[in-house]
N, C-alpha and C. Protein backbone atom coordinates (compact mmCIF):
# COMPACT_ATOMS: atom_id res chain seq x y z
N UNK A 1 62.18 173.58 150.08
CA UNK A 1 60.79 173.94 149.92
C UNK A 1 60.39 174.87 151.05
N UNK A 2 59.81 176.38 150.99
CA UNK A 2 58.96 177.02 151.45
C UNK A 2 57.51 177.31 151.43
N UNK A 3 57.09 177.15 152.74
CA UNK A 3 55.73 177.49 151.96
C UNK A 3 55.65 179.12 152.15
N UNK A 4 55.03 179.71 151.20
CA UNK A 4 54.98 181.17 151.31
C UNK A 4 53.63 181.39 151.67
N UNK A 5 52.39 180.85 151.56
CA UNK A 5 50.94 181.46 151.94
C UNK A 5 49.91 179.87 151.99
N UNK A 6 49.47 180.45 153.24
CA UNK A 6 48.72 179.64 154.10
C UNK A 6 47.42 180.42 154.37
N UNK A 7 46.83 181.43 154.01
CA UNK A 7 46.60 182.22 154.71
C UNK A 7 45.33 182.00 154.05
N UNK A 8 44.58 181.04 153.34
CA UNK A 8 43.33 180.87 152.83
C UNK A 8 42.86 179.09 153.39
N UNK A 9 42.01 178.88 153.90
CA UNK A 9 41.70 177.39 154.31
C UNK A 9 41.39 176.78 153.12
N UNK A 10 42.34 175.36 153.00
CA UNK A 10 42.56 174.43 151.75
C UNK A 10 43.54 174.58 150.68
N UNK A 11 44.04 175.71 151.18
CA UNK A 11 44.98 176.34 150.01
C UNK A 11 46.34 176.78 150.23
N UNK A 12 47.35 176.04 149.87
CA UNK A 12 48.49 176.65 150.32
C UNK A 12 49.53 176.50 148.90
N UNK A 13 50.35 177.43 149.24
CA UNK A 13 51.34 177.85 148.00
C UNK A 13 52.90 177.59 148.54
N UNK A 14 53.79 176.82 147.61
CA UNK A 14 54.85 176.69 147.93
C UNK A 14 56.11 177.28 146.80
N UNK A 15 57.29 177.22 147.72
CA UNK A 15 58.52 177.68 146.19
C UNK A 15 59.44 176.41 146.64
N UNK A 16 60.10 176.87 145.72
CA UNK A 16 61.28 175.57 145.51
C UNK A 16 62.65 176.12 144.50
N UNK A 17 63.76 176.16 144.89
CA UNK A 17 64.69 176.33 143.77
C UNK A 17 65.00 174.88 143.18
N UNK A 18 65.31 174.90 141.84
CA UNK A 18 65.23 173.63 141.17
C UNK A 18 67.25 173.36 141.37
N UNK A 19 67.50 172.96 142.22
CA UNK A 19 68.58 172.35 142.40
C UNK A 19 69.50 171.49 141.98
N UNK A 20 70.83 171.44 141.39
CA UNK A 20 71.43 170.42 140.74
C UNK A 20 71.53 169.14 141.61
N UNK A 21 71.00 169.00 142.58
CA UNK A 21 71.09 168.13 143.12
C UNK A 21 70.35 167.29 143.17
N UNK A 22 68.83 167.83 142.46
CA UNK A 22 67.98 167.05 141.80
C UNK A 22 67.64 166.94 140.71
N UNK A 23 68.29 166.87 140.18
CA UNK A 23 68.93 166.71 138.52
C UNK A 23 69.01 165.36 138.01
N UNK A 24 68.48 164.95 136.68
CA UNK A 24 68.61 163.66 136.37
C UNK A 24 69.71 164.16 135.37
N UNK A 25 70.29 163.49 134.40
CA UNK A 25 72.03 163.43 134.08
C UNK A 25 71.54 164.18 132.75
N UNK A 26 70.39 164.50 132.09
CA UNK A 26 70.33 165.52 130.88
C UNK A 26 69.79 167.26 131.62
N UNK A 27 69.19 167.15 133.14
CA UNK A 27 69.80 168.81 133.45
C UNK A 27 68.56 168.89 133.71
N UNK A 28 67.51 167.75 133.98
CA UNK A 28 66.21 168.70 134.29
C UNK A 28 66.14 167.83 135.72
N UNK A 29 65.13 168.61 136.57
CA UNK A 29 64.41 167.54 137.47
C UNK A 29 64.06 166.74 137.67
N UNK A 30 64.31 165.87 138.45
CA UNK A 30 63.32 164.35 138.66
C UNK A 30 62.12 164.53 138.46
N UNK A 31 61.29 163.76 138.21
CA UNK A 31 59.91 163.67 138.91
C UNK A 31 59.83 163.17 139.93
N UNK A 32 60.63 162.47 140.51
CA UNK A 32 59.98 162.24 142.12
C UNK A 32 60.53 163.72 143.11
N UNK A 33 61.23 163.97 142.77
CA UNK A 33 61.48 165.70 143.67
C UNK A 33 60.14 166.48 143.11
N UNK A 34 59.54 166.55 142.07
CA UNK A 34 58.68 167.81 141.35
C UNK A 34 57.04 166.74 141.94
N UNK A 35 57.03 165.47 142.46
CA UNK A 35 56.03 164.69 143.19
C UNK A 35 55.89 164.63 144.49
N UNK A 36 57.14 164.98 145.22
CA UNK A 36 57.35 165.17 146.70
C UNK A 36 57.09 167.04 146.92
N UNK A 37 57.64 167.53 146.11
CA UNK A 37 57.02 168.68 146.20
C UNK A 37 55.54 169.27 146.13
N UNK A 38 54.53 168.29 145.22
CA UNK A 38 53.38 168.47 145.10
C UNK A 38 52.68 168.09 145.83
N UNK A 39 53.38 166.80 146.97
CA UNK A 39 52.73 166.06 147.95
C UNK A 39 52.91 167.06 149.00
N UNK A 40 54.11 167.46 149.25
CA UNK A 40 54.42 168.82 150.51
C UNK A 40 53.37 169.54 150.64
N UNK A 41 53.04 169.88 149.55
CA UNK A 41 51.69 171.61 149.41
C UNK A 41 50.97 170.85 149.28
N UNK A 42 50.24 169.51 149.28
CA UNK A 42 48.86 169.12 149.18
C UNK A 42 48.36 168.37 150.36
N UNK A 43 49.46 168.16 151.33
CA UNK A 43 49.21 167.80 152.23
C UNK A 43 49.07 168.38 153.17
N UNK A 44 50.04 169.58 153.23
CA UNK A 44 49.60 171.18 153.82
C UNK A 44 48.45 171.57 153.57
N UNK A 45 47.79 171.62 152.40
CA UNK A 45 46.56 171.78 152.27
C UNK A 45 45.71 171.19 152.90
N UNK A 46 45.10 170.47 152.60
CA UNK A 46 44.62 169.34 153.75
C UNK A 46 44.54 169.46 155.11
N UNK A 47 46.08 169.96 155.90
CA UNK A 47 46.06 170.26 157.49
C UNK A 47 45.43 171.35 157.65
N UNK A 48 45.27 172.47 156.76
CA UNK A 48 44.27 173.56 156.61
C UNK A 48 42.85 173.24 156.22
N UNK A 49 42.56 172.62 155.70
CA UNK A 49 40.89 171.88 155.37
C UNK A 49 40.64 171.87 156.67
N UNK A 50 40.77 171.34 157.80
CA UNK A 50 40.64 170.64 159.06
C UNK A 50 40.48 172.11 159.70
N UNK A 51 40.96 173.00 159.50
CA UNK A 51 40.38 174.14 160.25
C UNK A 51 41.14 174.32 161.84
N UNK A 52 40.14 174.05 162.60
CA UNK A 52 40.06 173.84 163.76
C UNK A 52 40.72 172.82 164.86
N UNK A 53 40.28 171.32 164.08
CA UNK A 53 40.42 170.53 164.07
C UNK A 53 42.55 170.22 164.13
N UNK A 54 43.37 169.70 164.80
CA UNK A 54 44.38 168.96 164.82
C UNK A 54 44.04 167.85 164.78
N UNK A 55 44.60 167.43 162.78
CA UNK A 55 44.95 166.48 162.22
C UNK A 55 46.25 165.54 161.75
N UNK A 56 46.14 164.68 161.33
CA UNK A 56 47.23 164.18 160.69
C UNK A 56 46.59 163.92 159.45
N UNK A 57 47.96 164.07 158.64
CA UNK A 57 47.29 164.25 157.29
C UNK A 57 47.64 162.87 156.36
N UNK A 58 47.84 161.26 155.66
CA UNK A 58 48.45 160.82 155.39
C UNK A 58 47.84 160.99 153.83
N UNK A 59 48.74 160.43 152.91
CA UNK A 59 48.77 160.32 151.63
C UNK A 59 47.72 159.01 151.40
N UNK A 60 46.86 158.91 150.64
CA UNK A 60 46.98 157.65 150.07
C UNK A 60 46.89 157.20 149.06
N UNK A 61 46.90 158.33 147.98
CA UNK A 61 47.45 157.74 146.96
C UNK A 61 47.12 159.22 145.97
N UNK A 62 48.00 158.99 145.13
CA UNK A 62 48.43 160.23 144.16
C UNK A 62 48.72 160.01 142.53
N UNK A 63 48.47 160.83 141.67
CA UNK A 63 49.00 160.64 140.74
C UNK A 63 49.06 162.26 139.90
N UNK A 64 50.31 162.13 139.16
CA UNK A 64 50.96 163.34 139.08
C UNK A 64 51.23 163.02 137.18
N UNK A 65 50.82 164.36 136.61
CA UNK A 65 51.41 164.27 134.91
C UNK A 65 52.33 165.33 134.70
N UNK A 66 53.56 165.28 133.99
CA UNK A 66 54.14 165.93 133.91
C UNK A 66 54.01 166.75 132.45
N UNK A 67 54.14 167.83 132.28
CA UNK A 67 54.14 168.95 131.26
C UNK A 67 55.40 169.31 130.19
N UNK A 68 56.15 170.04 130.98
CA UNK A 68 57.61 170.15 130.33
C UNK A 68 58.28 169.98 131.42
N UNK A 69 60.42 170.06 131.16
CA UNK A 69 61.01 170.02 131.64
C UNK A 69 61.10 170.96 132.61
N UNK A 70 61.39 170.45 133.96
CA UNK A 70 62.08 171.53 135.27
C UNK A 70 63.25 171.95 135.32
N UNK A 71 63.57 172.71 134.64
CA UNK A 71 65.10 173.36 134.37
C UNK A 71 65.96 173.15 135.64
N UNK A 72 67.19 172.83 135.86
CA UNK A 72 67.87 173.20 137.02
C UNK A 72 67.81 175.27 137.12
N UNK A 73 67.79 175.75 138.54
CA UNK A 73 68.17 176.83 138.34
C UNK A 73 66.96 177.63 138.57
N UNK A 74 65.94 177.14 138.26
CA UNK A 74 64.88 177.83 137.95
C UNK A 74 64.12 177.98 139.18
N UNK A 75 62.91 178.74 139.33
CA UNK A 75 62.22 178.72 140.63
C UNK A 75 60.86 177.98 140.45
N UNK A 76 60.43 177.16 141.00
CA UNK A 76 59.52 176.29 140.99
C UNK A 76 58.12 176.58 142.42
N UNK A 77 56.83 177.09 141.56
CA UNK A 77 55.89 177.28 142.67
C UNK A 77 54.94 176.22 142.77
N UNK A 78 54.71 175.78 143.88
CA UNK A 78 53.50 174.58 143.97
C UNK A 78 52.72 175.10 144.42
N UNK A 79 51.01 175.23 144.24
CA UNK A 79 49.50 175.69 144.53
C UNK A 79 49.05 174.28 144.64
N UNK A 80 48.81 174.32 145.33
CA UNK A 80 47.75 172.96 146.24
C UNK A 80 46.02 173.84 146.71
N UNK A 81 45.17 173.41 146.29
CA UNK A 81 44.23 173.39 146.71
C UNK A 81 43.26 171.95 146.93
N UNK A 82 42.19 172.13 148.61
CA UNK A 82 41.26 170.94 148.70
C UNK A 82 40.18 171.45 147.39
N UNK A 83 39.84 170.67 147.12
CA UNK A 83 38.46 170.55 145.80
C UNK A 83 37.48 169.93 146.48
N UNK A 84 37.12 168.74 147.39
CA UNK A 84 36.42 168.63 148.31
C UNK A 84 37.04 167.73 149.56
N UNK A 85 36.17 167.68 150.24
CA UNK A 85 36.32 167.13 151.49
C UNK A 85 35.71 166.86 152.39
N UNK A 86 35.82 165.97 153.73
CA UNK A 86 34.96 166.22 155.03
C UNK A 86 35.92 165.67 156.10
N UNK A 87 35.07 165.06 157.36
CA UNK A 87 36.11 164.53 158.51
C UNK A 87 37.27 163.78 157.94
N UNK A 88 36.88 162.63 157.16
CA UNK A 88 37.74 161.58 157.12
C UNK A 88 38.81 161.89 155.90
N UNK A 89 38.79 162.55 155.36
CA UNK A 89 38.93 162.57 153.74
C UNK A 89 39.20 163.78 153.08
N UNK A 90 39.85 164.55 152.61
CA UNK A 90 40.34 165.27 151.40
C UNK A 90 40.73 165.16 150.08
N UNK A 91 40.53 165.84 149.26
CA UNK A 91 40.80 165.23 148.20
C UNK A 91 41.22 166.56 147.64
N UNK A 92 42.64 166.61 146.94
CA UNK A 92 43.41 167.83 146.55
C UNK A 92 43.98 167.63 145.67
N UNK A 93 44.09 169.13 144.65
CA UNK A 93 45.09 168.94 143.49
C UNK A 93 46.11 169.96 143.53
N UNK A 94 46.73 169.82 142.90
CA UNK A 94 48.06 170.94 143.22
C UNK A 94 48.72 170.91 141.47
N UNK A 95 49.00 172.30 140.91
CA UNK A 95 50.25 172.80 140.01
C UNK A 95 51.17 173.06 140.37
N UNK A 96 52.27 172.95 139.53
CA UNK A 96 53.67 173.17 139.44
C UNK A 96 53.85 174.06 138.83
N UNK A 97 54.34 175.23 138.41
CA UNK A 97 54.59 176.31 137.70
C UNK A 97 56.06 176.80 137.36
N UNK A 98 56.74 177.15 136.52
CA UNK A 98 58.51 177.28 136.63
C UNK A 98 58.12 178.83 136.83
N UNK A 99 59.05 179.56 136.87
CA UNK A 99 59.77 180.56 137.37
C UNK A 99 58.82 181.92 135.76
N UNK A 100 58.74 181.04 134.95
CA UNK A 100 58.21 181.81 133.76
C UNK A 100 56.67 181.70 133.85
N UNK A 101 55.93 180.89 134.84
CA UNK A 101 54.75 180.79 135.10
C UNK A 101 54.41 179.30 134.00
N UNK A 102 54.71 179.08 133.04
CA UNK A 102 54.76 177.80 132.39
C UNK A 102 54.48 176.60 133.33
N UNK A 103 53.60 175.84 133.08
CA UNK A 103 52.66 174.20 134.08
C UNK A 103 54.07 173.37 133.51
N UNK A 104 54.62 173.45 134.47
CA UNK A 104 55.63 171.95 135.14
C UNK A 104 54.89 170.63 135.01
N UNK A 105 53.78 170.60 136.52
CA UNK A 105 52.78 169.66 136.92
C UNK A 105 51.65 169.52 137.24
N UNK A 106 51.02 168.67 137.11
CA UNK A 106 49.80 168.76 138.05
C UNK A 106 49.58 167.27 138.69
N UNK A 107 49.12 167.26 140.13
CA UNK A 107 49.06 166.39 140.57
C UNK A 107 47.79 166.38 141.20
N UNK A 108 47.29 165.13 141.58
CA UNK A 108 46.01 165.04 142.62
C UNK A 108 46.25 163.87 143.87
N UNK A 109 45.36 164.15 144.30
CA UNK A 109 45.60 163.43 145.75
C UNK A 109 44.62 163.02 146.82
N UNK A 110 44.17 162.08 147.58
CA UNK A 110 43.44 161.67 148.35
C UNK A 110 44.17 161.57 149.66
N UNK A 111 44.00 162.57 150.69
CA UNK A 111 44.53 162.49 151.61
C UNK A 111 43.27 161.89 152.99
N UNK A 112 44.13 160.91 154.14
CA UNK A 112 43.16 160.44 155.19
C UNK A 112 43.36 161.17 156.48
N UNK A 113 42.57 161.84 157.14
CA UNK A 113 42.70 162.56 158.33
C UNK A 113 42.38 162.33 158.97
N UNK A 114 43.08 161.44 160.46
CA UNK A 114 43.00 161.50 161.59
C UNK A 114 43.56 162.38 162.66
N UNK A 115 42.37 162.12 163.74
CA UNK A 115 42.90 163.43 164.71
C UNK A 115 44.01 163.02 165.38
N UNK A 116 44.50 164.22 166.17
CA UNK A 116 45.83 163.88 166.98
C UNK A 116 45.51 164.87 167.95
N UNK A 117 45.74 164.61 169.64
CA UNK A 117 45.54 165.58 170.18
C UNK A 117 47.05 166.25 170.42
């Protein structure tokens, strides 16, 4: 996983090659790799909500629907954006997109932010 753009607050964009190594035994992706990926960029998101601020970002809870299959092979982009937020709290959703632009996923997320100096 890369992230390629950070460069908007709340919003960050990731890639991913869909790897045989995360392959379930008929050739597509897990969902927990195409859920850890959505958690990556939404939690990145989130450390960007904070701005200014050095946070920690934790998960606390998520839920993710899946669309079609994640081809092995293919290139996989995650968009995470915050939808709202404040000190304590974010709340973000993020798509999955394959390589043809076609919705993989979508996931959402409640992330808790504490500071860290």
């Amino acid at each position: 996983m890369v992230c390629i753009d950070k460069s908007r607050t709340g919003t960050t964009t990731w890639r991913m090659l869909a790897d045989e190594r995360f392959a379930n035994p008929v050739g597509n992706v897990q969902g927990g790799f195409l859920a850890a990926f959505a958690d990556s960029a939404m939690g990145a998101a989130s450390v960007t909500w904070a701005k200014d601020r050095k946070v920690f970002s934790a998960n606390a809870e998520m839920k993710i629907s899946f669309f079609r299959p994640a081809r092995v092979g293919s290139m996989l982009t995650c968009t995470a954006q915050v939808v709202a937020g404040g000190n304590l709290a974010a709340f973000v959703e993020a798509e999955v997109v394959d390589d043809e632009g076609k919705k993989v996923a979508r996931a959402s997320s409640t992330y808790l932010l504490t500071p860290r100096s």
